[in-house]
Protein backbone atom coordinates (compact mmCIF):
# COMPACT_ATOMS: atom_id res chain seq x y z
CA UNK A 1 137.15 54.75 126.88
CA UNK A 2 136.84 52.85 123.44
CA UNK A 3 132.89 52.40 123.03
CA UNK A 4 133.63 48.44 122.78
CA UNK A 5 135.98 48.05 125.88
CA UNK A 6 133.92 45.68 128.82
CA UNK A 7 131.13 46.81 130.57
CA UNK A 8 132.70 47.15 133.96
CA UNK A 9 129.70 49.30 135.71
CA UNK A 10 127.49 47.97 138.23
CA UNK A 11 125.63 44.61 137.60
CA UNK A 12 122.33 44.51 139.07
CA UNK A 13 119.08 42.86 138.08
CA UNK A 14 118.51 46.46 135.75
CA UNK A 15 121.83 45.34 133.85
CA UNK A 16 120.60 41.46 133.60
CA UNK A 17 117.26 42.23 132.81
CA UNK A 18 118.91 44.31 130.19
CA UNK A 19 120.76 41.89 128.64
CA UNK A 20 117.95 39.11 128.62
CA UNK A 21 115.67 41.41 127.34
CA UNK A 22 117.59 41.85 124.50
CA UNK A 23 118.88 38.51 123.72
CA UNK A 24 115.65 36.14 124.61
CA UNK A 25 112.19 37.37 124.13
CA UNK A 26 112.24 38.40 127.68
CA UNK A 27 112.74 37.09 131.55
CA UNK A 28 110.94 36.46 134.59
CA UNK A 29 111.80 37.41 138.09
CA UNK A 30 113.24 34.28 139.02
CA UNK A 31 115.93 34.66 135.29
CA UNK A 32 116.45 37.97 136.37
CA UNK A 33 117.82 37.15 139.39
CA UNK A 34 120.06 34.38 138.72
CA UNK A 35 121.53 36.21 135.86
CA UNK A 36 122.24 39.18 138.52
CA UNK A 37 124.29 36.48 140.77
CA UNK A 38 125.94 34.63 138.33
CA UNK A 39 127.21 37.97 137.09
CA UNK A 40 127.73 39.58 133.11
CA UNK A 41 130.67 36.64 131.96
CA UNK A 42 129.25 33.74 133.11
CA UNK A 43 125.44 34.96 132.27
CA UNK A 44 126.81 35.19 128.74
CA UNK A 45 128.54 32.19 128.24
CA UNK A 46 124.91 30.57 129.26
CA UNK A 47 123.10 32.95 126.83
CA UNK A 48 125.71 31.66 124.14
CA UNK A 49 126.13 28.34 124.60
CA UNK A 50 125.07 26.13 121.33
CA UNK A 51 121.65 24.41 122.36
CA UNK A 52 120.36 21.48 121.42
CA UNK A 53 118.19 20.50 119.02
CA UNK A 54 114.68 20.94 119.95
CA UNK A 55 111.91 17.84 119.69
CA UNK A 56 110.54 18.17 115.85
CA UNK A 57 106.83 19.70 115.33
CA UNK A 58 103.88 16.69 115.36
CA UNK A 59 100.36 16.63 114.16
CA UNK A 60 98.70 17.11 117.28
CA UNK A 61 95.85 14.76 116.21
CA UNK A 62 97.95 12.44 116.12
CA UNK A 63 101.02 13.06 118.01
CA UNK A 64 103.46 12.19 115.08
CA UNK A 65 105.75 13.52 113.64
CA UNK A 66 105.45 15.00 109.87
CA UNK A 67 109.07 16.39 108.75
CA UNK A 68 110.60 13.22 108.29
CA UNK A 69 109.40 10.48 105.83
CA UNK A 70 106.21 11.30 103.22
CA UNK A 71 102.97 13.17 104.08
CA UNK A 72 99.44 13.43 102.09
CA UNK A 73 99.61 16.95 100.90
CA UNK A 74 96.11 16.70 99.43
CA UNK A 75 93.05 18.28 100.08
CA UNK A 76 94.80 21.61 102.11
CA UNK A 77 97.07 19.88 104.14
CA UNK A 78 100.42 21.34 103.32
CA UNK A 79 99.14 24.91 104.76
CA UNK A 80 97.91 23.01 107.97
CA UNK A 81 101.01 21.40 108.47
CA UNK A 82 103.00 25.06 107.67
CA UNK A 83 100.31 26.03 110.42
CA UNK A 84 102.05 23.48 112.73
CA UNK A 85 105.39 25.03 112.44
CA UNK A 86 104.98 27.97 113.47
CA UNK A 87 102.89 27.10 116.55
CA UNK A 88 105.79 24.75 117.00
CA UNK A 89 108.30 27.86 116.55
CA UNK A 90 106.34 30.33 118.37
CA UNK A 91 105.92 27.67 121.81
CA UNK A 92 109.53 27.16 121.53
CA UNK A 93 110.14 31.08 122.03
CA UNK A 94 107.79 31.15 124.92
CA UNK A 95 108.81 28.41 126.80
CA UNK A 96 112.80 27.50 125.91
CA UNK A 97 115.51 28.43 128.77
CA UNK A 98 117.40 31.84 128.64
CA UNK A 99 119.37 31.41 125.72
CA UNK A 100 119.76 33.61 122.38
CA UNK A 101 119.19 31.01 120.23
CA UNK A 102 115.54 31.41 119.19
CA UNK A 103 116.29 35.63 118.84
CA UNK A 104 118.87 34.45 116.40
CA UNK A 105 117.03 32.12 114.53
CA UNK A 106 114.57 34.76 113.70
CA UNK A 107 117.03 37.02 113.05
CA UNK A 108 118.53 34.81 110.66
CA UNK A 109 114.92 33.49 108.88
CA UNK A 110 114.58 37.65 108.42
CA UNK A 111 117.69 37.82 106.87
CA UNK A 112 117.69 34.88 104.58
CA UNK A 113 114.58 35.49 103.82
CA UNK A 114 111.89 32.57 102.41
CA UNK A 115 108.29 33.02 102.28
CA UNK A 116 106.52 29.92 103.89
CA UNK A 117 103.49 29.58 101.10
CA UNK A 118 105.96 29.98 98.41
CA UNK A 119 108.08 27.65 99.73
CA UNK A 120 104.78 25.49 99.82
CA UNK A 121 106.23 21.90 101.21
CA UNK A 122 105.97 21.81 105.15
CA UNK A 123 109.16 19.33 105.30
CA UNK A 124 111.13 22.25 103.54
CA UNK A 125 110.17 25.08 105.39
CA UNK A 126 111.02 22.89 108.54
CA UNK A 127 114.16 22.13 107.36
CA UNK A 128 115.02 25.48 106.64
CA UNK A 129 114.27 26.62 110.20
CA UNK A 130 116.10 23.75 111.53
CA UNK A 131 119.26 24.69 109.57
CA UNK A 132 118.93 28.09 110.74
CA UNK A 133 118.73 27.44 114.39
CA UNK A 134 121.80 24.88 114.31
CA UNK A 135 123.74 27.56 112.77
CA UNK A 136 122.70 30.54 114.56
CA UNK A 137 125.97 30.66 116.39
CA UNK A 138 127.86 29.60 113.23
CA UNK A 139 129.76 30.45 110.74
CA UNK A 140 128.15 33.69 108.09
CA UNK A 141 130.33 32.50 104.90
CA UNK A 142 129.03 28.88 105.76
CA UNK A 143 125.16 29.96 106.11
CA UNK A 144 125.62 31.91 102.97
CA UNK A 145 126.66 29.22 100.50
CA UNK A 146 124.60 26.52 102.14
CA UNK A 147 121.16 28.83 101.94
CA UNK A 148 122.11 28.91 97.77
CA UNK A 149 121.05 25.56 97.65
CA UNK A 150 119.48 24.96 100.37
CA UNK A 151 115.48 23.81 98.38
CA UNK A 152 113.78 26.17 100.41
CA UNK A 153 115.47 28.74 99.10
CA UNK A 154 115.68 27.55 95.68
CA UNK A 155 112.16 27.19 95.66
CA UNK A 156 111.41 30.75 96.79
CA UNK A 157 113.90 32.77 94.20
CA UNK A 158 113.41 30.69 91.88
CA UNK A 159 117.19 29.03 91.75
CA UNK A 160 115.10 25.54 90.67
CA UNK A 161 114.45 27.18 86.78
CA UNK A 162 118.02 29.07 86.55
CA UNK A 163 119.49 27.39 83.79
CA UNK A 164 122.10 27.78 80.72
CA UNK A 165 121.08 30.07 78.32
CA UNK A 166 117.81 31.37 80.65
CA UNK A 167 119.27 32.83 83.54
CA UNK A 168 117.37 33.51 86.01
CA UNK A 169 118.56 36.57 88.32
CA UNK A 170 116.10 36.88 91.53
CA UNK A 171 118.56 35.09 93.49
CA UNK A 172 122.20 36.41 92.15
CA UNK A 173 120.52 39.24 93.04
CA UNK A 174 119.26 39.00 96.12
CA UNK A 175 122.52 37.40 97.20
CA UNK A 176 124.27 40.41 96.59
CA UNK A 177 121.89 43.04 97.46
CA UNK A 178 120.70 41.38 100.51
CA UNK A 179 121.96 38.65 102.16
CA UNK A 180 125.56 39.29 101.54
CA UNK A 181 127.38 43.11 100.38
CA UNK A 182 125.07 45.24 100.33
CA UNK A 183 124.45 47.61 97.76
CA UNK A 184 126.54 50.59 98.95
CA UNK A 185 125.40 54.10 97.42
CA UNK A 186 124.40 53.84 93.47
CA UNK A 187 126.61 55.86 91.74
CA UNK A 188 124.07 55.58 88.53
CA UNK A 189 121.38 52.98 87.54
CA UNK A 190 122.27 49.54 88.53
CA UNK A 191 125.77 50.34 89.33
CA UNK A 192 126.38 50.10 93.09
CA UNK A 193 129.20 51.01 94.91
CA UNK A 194 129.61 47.51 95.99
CA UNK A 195 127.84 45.49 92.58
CA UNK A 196 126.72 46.29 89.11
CA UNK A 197 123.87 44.75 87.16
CA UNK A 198 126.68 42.88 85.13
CA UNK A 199 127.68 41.55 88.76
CA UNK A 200 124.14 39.81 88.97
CA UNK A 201 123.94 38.10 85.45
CA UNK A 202 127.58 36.51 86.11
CA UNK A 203 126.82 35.57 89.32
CA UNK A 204 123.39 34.51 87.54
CA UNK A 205 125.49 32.38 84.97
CA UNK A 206 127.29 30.86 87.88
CA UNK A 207 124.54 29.54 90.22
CA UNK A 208 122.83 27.70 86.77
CA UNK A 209 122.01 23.99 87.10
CA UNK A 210 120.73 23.20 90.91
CA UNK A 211 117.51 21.95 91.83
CA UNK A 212 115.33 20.45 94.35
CA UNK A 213 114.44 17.01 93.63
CA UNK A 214 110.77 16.79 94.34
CA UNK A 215 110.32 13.26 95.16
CA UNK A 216 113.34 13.59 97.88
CA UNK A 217 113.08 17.12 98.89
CA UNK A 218 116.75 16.90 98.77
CA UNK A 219 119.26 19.41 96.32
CA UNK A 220 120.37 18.16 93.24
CA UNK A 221 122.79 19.49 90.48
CA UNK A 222 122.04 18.94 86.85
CA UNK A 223 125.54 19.40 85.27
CA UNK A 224 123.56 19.61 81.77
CA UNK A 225 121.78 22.74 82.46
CA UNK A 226 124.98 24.36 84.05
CA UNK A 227 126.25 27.31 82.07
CA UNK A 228 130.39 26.22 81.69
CA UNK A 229 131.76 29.78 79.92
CA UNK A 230 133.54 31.63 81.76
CA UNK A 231 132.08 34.49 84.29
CA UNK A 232 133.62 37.65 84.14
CA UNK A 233 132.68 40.33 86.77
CA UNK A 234 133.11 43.92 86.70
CA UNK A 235 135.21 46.08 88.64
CA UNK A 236 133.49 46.33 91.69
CA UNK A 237 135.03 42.76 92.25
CA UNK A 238 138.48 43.50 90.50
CA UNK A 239 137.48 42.08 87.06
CA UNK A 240 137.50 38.79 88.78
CA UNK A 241 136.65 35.92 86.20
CA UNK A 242 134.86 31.96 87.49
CA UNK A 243 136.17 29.94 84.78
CA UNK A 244 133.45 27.98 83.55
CA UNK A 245 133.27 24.35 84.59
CA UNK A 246 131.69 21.10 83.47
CA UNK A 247 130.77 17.84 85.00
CA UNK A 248 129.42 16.42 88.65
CA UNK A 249 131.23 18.95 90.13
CA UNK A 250 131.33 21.75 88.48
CA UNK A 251 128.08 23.56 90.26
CA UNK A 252 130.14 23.28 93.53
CA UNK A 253 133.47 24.44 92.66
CA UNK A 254 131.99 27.57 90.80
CA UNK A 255 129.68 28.13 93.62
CA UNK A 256 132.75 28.17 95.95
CA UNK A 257 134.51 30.58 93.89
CA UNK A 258 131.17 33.42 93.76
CA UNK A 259 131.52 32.73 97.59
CA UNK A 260 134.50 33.58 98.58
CA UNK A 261 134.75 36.25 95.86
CA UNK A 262 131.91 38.27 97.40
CA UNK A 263 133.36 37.44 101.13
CA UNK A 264 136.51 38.57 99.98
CA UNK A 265 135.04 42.34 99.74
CA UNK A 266 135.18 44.48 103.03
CA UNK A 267 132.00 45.86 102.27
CA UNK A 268 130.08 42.40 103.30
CA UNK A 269 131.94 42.08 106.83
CA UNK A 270 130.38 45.11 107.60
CA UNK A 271 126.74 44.99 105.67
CA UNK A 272 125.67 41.99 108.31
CA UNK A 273 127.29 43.82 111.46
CA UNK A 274 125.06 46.22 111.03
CA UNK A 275 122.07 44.30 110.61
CA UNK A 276 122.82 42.44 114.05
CA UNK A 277 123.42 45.98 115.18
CA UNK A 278 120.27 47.12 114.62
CA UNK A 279 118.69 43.85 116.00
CA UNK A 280 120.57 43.71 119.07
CA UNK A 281 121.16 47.49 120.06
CA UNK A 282 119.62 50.41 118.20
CA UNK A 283 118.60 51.02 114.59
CA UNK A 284 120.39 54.50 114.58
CA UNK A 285 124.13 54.42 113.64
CA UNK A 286 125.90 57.34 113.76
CA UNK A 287 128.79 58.37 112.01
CA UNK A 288 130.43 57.86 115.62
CA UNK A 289 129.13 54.51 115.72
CA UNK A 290 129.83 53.58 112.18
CA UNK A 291 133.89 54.24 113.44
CA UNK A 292 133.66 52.53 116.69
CA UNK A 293 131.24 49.75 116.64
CA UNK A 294 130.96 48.59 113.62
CA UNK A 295 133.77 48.75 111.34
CA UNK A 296 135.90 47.33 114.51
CA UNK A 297 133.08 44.31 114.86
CA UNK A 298 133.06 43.59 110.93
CA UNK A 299 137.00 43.42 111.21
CA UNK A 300 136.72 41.07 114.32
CA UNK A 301 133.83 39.03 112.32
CA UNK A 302 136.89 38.64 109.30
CA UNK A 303 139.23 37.91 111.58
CA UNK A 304 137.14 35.31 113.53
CA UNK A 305 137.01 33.38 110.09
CA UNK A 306 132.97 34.67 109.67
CA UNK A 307 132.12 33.03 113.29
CA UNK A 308 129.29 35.13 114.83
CA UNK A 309 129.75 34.69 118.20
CA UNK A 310 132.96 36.50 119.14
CA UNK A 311 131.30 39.60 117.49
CA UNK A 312 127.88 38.81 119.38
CA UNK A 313 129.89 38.37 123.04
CA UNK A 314 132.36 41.53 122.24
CA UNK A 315 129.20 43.57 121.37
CA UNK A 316 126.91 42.28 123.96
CA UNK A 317 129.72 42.33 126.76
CA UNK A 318 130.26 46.49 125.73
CA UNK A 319 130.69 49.46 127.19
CA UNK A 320 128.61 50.55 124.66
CA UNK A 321 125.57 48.06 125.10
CA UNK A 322 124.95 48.90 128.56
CA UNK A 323 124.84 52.66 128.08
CA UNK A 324 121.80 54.81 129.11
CA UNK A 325 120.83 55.65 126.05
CA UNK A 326 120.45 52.19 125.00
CA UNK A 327 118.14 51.08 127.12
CA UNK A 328 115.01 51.47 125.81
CA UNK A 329 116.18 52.51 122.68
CA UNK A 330 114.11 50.10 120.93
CA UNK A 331 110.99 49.81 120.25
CA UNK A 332 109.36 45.75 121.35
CA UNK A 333 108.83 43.93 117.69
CA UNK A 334 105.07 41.84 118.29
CA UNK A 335 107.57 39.02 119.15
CA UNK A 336 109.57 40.68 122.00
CA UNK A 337 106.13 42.53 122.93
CA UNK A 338 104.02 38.86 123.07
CA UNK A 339 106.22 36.57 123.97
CA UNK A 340 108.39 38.61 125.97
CA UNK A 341 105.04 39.80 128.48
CA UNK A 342 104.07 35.40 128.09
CA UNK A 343 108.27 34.96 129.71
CA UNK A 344 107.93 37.50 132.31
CA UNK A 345 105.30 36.58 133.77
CA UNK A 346 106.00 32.33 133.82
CA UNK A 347 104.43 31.53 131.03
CA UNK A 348 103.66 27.63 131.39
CA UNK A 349 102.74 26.07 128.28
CA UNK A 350 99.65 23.19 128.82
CA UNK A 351 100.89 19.75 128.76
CA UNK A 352 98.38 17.88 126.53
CA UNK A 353 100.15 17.85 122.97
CA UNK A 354 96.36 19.13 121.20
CA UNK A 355 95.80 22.11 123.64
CA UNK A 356 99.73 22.99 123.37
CA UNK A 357 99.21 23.49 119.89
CA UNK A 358 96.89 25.47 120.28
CA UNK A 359 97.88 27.92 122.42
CA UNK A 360 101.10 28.00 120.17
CA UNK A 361 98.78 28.71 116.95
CA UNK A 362 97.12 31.46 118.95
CA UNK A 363 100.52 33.51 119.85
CA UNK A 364 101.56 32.61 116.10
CA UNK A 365 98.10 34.47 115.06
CA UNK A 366 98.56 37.40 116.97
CA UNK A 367 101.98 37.97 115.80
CA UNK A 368 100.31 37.86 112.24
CA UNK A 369 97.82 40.51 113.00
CA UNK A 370 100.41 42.83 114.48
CA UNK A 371 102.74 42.58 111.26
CA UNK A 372 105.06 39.55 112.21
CA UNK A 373 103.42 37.01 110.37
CA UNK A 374 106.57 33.87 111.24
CA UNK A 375 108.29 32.55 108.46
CA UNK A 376 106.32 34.73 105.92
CA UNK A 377 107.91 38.32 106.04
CA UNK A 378 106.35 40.88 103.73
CA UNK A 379 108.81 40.81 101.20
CA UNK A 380 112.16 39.59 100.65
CA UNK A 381 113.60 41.92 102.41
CA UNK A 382 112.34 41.15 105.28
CA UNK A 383 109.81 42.42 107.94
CA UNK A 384 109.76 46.15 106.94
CA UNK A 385 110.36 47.77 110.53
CA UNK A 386 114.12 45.58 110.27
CA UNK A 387 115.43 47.82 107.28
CA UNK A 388 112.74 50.39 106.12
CA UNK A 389 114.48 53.74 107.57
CA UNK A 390 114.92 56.20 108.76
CA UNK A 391 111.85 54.80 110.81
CA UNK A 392 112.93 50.93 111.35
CA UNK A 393 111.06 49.63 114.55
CA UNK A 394 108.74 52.93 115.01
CA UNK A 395 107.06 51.00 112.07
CA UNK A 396 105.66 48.20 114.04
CA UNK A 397 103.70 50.55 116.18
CA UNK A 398 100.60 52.17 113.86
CA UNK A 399 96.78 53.26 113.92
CA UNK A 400 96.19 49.08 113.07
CA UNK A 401 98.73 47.61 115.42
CA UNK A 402 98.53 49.68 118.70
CA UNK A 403 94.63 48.57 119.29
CA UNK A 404 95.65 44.68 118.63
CA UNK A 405 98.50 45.35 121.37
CA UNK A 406 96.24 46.51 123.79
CA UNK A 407 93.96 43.64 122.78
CA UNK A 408 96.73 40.74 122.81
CA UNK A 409 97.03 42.26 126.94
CA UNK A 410 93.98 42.24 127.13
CA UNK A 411 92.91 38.60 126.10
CA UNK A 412 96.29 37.79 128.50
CA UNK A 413 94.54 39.17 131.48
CA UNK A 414 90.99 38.28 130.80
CA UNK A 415 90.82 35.62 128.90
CA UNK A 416 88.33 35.01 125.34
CA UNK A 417 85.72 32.96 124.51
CA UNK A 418 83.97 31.95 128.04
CA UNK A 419 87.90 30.98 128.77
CA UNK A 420 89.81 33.03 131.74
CA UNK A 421 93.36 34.59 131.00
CA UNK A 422 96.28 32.76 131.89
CA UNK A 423 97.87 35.41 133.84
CA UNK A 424 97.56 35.11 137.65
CA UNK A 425 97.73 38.94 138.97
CA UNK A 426 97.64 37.90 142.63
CA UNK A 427 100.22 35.35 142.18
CA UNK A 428 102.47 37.55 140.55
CA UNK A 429 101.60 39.99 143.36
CA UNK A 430 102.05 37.88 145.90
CA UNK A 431 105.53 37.38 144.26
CA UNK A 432 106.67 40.96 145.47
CA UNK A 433 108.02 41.65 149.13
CA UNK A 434 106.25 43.53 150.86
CA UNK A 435 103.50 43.70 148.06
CA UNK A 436 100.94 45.45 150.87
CA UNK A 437 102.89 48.87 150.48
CA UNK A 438 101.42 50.04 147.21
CA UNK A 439 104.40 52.30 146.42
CA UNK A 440 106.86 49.05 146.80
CA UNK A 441 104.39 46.84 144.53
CA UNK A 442 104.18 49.70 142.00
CA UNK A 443 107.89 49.99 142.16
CA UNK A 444 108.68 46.59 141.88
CA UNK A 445 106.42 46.19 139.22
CA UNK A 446 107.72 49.04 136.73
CA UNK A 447 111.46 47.57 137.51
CA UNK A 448 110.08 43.95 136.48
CA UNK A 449 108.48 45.37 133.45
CA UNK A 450 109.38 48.18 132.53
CA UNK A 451 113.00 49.07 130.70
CA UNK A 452 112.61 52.55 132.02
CA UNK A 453 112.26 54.01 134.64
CA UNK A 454 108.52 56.18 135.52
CA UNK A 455 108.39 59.91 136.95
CA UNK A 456 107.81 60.78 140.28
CA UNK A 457 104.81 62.04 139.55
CA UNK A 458 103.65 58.52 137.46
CA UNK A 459 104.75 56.54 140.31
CA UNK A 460 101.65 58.40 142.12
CA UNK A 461 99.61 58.11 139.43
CA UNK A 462 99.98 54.49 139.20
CA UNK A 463 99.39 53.84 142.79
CA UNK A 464 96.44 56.37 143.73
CA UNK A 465 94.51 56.70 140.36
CA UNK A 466 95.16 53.38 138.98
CA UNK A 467 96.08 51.05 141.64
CA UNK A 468 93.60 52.53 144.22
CA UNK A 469 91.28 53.84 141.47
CA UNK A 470 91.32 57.46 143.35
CA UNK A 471 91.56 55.72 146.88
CA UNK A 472 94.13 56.46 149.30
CA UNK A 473 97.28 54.72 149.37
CA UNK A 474 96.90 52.97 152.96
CA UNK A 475 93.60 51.61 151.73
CA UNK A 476 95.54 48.87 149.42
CA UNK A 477 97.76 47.78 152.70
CA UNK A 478 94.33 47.28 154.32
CA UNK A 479 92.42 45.09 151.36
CA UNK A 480 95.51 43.39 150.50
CA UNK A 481 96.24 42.57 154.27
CA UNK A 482 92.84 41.42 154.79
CA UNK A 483 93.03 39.29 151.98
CA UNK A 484 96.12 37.20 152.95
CA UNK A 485 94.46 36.32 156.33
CA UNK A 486 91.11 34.82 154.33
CA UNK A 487 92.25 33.79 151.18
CA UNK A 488 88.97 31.38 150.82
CA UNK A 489 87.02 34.76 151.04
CA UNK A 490 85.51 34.79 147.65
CA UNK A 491 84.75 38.54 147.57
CA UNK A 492 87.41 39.59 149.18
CA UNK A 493 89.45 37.60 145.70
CA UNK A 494 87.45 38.64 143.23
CA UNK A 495 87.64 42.59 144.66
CA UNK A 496 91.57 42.09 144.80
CA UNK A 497 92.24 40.23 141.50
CA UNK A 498 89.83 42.92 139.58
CA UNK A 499 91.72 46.19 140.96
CA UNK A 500 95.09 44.30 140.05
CA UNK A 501 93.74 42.91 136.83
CA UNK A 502 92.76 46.44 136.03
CA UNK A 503 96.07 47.91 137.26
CA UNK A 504 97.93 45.57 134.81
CA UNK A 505 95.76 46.42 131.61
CA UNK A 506 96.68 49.88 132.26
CA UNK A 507 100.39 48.87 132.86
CA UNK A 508 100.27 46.79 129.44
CA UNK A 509 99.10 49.66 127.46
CA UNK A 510 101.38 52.23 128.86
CA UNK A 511 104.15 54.03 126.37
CA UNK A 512 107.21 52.48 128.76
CA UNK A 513 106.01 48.83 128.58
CA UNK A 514 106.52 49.46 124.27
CA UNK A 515 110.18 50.31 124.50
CA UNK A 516 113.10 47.49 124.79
């Protein structure tokens, strides 16, 4: 069997966790479970389905909106409001239905990359985020051309002071390099397989004249500063020459032209079918997989006109995606690992816009201390555990990071500040059937959680030394009983809820809850 055919195995709550896991930032019991009924077509259709726009960010002080119309960027206020989005952003991930919309978005924001304090203007960086998430299921050659202009991104590689006669490069570059065909193997300095250096002055030359207009935070073109010779590429592109244009129009036509000149190479197809690859599946292709996975998906992207989603649904729908070795391939990003712990266990968000913000601001922070600062990747290339290999995702887990994990868990369960956690472990408990055997709650708890499966002997250890904290395993069936009969009993609470609370940090810091 062809490693893309359909998945036509079993379909259990394993296989829908699976697939939520991978395409949301994680599921609950109650997701879980519908997915498992509804069964693998229909719970991807859902998980694809364009959504719609989400309610804009507001200044919680004052419950308005700020992306639309002017703001007072004085006296700080531009990195407050930048604050704003991402609390907005990161709430949104937490608390949005199962769809793959927000994965994608994030996806695409690390692969057209802007920096959030470079881009400065709060409006901007919205828009930019916006565009992305309308677009997530759209069309690659259409993203592509749009980000050029879009002022976000001509604000961060510097595409606003590229003009005739002073080029500037960082974003012909980066187009190339990055966002579009790769650079293939360098066959000597600054000659790719796919580009040369030549290739990034023309395209240079070509993408001369645009701007954002600062007053309306809209893209203009300045056909004055546009560079009208003629741009003639090297090899790698078959000697193709943009004739040089003039007038209105000219930035657009010429920009069409670089477009479909660089789409028109086979290497690009495949450059971004690997980088969904590796953010959907496993960061390790093979030779093997190279063949049957992606070469076959970039071809399917081409022939699909650049539309993402048939190559998303004939991946995620695979043979190959539901294989043993992929689960758990991956190792949680700070984003799966946060928000995806805040999803399975119900994460409600509060209801008063000020504290909402809050709370959003706090999961933003902690995915800035563990390396996934939102909207402000490292570099333009990205976060560094997306394309730094032969290690890729093993980088998110460190000496610095794996104590702030077992903190984030930590604060989940217990709480900061004089304030109590927001995770209820006796309501989830009380969630399990039959949660007074210990070896069914334990079991039920590492399916819920856990993408793999735990020894025989850790399902023992969980349940005597860590459940029952060296006690026998009858004991819990006795406490837990006795609790359901008084659940007013104060003592007998608090003695329940701090040998499950305890249970759970252990749980949250073990190796299996890392891996995806």
């Amino acid at each position: 069997m062809a490693l893309l055919d359909a998945y036509t195995g079993p379909w259990t709550e394993a296989e829908a966790a699976h697939l939520l896991r991978r395409t949301t930032f994680g599921c609950n019991p109650q997701q879980t479970a519908q997915a498992a009924s509804l069964g693998l077509t229909a719970t991807l259709d859902a998980l694809l389905k364009v959504q719609p726009a989400p309610e804009p960010p507001v200044d919680p002080t004052t419950g308005k909106t700020f992306v639309t119309g002017t703001i007072d960027l004085t006296g700080g206020n531009p990195g407050r409001y930048r604050a704003y989005v991402k609390a907005w952003w990161a709430d949104l991930m937490a608390t949005q239905p199962p769809s793959i919309t927000e994965k994608l978005t994030l996806f695409w924001m690390n692969h057209f990359v802007v920096e959030a304090t470079a881009v400065g203007h709060p409006q901007i960086l919205f828009t930019y985020l916006a565009y992305m998430r309308s677009n997530a299921l759209g069309n690659f050659k259409g993203m592509a051309r749009q980000v050029t202009i879009e002022p976000a991104m001509l604000r961060y590689l510097n595409g606003n002071t590229n003009t005739k006669g002073n080029a500037n490069e960082n974003y012909a570059r980066e187009l190339q390099e990055l966002f579009t065909i790769g650079k293939g193997p360098e066959r000597a300095s600054g000659d790719y397989t796919t580009y040369t250096e030549r290739d990034v002055r023309e395209a240079a030359r070509v993408l001369t004249g645009w701007r954002d207009a600062r007053l309306t935070l809209q893209t203009t073109f300045l056909a004055t500063q546009h560079d009208t010779g003629d741009k003639q590429f090297s090899a790698s592109y078959g000697n193709r020459i943009i004739k040089g244009r003039s007038g209105a129009d000219a930035g657009n036509a010429e920009l069409d032209e670089l477009i479909a000149m660089i789409f028109d190479q086979q290497a690009t197809r495949y450059t971004i079918v690997r980088k969904l690859y590796r953010w959907f599946v496993d960061c390790d292709i093979t030779p093997d997989i190279e063949q049957k996975v992606i070469e076959p998906l970039g071809d399917l992207l081409h022939a699909s006109d650049w539309n993402v989603t048939p190559v998303l649904r004939k991946l995620l729908m695979s043979r190959h995606f539901f294989s043993d070795d992929i689960r758990g391939a991956q190792l949680k990003s700070p984003a799966d690992f946060v928000i995806g712990l805040l999803r399975s266990i119900s994460y409600q968000a509060p209801t008063d816009v000020q504290q909402r913000y809050a709370a959003g601001t706090s999961v933003a922070n902690t995915l800035t201390a563990l390396q996934m600062d939102l909207c402000e990747p490292p570099s333009v290339a990205g976060y560094d555990a997306t394309y730094q290999g032969p290690d890729y995702d093993r980088l998110w887990l460190n000496t610095a990071t794996l104590p702030l994990r077992n903190g984030a868990t930590d604060v989940i369960i217990y709480g900061q500040r004089g304030r109590g956690g927001i995770f209820d472990s006796i309501a989830y408990i009380k969630s399990i059937p039959n949660a007074s055997d210990a070896y069914a709650l334990v079991d039920t708890v590492v399916q819920r959680l856990f993408t793999v499966p735990v020894s025989t002997d850790m399902r023992k250890t969980l349940v005597i030394d860590v459940l029952q904290q060296g006690g026998r395993d009858y004991e819990w069936t006795q406490q837990w009983e006795e609790f359901l009969a008084n659940e007013q009993n104060v003592a007998n609470r608090n003695a329940v809820k701090a040998k499950l609370d305890l249970f759970f940090r252990y749980i949250f810091r073990m190796a299996e809850f890392q891996l995806l």
